[in-house]
N, C-alpha and C. Protein backbone atom coordinates (compact mmCIF):
# COMPACT_ATOMS: atom_id res chain seq x y z
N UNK A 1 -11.29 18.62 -66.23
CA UNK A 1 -12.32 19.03 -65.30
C UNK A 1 -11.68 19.27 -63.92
N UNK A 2 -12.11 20.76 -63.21
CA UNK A 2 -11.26 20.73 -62.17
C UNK A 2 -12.01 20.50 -60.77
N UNK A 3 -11.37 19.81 -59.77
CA UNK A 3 -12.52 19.51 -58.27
C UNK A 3 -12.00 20.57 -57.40
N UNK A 4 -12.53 20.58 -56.89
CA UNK A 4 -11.91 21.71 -55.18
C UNK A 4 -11.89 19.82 -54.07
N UNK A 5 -10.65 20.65 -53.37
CA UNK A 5 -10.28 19.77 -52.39
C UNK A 5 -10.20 20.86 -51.56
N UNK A 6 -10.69 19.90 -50.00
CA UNK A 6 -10.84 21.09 -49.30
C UNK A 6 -9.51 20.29 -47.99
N UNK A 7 -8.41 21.40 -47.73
CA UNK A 7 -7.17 20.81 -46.57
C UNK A 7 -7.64 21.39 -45.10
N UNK A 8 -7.22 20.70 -43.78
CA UNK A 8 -7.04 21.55 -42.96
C UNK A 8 -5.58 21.59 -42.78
N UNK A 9 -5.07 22.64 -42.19
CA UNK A 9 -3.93 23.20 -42.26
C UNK A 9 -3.54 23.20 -40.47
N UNK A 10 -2.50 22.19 -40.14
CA UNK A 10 -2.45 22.80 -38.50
C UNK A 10 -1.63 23.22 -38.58
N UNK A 11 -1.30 24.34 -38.12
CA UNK A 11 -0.05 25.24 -38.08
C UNK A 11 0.49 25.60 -36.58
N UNK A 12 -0.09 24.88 -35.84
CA UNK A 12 0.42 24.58 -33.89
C UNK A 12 1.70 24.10 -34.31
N UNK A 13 2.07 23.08 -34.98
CA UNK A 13 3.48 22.67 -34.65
C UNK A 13 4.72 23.78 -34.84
N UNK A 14 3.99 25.14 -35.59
CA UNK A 14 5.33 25.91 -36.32
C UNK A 14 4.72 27.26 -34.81
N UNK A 15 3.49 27.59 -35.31
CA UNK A 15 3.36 28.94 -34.43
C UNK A 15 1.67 28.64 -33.54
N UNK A 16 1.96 28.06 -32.22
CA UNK A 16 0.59 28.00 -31.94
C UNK A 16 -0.59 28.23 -31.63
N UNK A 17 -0.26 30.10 -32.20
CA UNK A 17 -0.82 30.93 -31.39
C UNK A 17 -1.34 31.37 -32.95
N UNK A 18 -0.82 30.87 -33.88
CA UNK A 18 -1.26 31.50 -35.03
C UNK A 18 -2.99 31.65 -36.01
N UNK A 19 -3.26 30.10 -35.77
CA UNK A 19 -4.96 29.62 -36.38
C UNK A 19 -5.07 30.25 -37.20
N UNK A 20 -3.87 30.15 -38.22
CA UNK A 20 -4.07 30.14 -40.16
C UNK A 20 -3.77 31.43 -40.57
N UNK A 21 -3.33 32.40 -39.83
CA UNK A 21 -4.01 33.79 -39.77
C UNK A 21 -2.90 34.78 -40.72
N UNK A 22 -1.36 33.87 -40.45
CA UNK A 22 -0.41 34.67 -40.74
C UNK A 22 -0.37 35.02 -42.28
N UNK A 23 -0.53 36.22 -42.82
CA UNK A 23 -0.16 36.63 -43.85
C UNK A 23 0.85 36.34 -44.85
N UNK A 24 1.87 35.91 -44.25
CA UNK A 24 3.51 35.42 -44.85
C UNK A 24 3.16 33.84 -45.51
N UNK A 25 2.28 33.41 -44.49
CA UNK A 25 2.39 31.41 -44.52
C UNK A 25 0.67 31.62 -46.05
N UNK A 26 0.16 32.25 -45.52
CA UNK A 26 -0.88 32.70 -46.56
C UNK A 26 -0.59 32.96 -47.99
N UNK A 27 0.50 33.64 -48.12
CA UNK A 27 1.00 34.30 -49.45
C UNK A 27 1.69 33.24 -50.25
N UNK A 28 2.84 32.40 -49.11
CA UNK A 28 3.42 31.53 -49.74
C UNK A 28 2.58 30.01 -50.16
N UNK A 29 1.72 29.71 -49.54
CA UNK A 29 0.28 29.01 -49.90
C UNK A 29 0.32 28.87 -51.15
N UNK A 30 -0.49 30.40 -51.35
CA UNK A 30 -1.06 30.57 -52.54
C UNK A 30 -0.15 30.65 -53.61
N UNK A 31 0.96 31.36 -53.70
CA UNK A 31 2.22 31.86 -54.53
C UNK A 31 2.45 29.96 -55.26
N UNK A 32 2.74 29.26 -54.37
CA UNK A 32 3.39 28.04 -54.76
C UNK A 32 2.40 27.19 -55.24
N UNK A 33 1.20 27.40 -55.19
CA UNK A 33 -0.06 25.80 -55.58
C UNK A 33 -0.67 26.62 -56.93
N UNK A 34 -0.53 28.12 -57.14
CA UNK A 34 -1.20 28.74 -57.62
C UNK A 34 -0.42 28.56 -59.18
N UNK A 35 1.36 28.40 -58.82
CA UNK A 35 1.79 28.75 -60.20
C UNK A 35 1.92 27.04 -60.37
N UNK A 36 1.25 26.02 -60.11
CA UNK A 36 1.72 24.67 -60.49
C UNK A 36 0.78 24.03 -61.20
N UNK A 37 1.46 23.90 -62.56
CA UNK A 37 0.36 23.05 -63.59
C UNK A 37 -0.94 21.96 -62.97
N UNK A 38 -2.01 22.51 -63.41
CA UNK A 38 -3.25 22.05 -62.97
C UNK A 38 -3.76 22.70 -61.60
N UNK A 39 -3.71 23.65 -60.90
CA UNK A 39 -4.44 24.29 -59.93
C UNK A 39 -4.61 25.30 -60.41
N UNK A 40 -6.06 25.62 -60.41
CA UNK A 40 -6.53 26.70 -61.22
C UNK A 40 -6.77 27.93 -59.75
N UNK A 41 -7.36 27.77 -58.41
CA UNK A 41 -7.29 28.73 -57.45
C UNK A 41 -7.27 28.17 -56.35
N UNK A 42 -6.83 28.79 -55.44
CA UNK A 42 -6.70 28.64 -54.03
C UNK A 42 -7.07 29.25 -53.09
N UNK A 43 -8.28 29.24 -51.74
CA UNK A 43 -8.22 30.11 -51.44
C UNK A 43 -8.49 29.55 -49.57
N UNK A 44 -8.88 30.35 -49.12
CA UNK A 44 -9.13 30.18 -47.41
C UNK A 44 -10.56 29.58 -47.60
N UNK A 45 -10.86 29.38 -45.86
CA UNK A 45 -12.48 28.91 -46.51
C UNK A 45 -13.22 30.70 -45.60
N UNK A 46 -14.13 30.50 -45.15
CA UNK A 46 -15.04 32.02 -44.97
C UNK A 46 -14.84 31.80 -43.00
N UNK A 47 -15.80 32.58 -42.44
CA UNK A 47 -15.48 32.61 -40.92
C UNK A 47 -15.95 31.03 -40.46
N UNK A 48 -17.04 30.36 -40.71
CA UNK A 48 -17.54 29.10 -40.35
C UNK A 48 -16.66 27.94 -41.24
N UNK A 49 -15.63 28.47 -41.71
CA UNK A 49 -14.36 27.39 -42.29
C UNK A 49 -13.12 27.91 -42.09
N UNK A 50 -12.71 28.17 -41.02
CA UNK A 50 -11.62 28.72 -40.65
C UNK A 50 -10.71 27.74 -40.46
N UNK A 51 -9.62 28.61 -40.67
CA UNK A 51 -8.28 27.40 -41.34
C UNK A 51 -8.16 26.20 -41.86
N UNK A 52 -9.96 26.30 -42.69
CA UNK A 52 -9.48 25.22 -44.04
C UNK A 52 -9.09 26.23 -45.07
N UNK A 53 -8.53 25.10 -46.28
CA UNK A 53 -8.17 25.99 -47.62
C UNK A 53 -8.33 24.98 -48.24
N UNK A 54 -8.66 25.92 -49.43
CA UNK A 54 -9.57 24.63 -50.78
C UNK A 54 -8.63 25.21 -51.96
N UNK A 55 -8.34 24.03 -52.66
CA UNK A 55 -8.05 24.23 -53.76
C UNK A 55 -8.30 23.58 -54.68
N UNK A 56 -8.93 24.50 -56.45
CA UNK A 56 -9.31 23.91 -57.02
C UNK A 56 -8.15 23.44 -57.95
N UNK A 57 -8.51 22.06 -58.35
CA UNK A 57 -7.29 21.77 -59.24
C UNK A 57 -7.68 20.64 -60.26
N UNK A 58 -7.18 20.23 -61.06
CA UNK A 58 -7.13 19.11 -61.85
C UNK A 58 -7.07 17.62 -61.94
N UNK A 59 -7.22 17.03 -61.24
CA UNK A 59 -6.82 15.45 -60.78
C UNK A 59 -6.28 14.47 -61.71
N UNK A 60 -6.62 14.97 -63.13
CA UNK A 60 -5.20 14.29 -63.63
C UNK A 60 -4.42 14.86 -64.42
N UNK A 61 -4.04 16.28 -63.71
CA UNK A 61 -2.56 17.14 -63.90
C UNK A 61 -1.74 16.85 -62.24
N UNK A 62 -2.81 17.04 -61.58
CA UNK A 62 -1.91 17.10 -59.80
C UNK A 62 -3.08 16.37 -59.23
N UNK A 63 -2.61 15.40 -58.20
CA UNK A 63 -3.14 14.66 -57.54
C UNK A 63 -3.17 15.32 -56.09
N UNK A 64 -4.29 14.71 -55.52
CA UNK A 64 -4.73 15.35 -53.58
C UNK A 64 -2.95 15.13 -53.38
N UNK A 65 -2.52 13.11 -53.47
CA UNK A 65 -1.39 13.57 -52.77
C UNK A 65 0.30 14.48 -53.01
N UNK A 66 0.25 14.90 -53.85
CA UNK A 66 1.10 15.57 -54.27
C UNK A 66 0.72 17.38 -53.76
N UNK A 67 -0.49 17.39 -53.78
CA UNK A 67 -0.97 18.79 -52.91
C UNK A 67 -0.74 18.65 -52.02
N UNK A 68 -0.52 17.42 -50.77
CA UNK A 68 -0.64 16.85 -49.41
C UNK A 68 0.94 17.28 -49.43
N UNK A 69 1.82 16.82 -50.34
CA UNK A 69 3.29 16.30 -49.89
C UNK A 69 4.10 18.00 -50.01
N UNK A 70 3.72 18.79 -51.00
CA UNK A 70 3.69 20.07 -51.07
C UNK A 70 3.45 20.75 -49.94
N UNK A 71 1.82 20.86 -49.48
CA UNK A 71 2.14 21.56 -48.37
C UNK A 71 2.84 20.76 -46.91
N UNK A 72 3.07 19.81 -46.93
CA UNK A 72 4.04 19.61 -45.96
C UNK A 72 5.17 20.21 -45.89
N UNK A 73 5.57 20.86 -46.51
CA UNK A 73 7.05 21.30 -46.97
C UNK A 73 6.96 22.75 -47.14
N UNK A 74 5.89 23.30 -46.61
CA UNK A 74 5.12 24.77 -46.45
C UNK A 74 4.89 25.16 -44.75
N UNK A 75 5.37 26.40 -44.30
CA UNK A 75 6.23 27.31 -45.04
C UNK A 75 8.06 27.16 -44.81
N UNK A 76 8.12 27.60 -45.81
CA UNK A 76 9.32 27.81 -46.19
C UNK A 76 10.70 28.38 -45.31
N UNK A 77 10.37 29.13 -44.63
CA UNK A 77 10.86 30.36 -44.01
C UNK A 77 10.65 30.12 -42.46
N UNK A 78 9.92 28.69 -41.74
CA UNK A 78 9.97 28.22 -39.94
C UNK A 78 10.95 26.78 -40.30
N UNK A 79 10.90 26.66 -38.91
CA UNK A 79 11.63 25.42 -38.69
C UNK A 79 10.56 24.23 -38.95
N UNK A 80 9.63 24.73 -38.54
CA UNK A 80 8.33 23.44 -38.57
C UNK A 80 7.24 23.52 -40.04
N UNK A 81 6.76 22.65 -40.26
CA UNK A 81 5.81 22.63 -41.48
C UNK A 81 4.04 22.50 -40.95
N UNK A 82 3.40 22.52 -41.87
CA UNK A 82 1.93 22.53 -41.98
C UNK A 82 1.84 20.54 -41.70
N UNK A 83 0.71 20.77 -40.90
CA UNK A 83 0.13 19.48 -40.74
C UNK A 83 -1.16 19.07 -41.57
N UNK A 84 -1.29 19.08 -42.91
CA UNK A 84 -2.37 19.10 -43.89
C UNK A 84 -2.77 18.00 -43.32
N UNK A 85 -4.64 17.89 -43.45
CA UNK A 85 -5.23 16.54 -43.85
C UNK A 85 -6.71 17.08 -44.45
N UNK A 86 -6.62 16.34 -45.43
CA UNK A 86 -7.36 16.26 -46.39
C UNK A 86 -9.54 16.14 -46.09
N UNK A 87 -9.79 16.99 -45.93
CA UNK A 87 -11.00 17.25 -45.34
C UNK A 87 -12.15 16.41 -46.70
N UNK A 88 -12.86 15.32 -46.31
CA UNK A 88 -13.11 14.30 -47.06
C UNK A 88 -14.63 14.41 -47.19
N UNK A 89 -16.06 15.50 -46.18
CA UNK A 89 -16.68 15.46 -46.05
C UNK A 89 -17.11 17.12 -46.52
């Protein structure tokens, strides 16, 4: 059975001018949670959920924290990483 977890994503520490927007950090997001056993989709949230991202996934194929420790280590390609936390409400 799969849940949606919903992240916020701060991305001030890498580009602070950015507020989720960049296409590159977007692609690689999705590219990497998308091909990993038990996440079935990933996506942004709409204009009144801006720079959250939800993903639906499996909870006992991949756990929240292993989605958490992942995107810490996202993106790939700055010096700085994503500041995920786990949006609980």
């Amino acid at each position: 059975m799969y849940s949606r977890t919903a992240f916020d994503l701060d991305c001030t520490p890498i580009i602070p001018e950015c507020g989720f927007n960049c296409p590159k950090c977007i692609r690689e997001i999705e590219s990497t949670l998308v091909g990993m056993e038990g996440v079935s989709r990933v996506y942004r949230g709409s204009e009144e959920d801006e720079g959250k991202l939800f993903v639906e996934h499996d909870p006992g194929v991949v756990k929240v924290e292993r989605l958490v420790e992942i995107l810490k280590g996202l993106p790939s390609f700055y010096d700085g990483f994503f500041v995920p936390t786990v949006i609980t409400s």
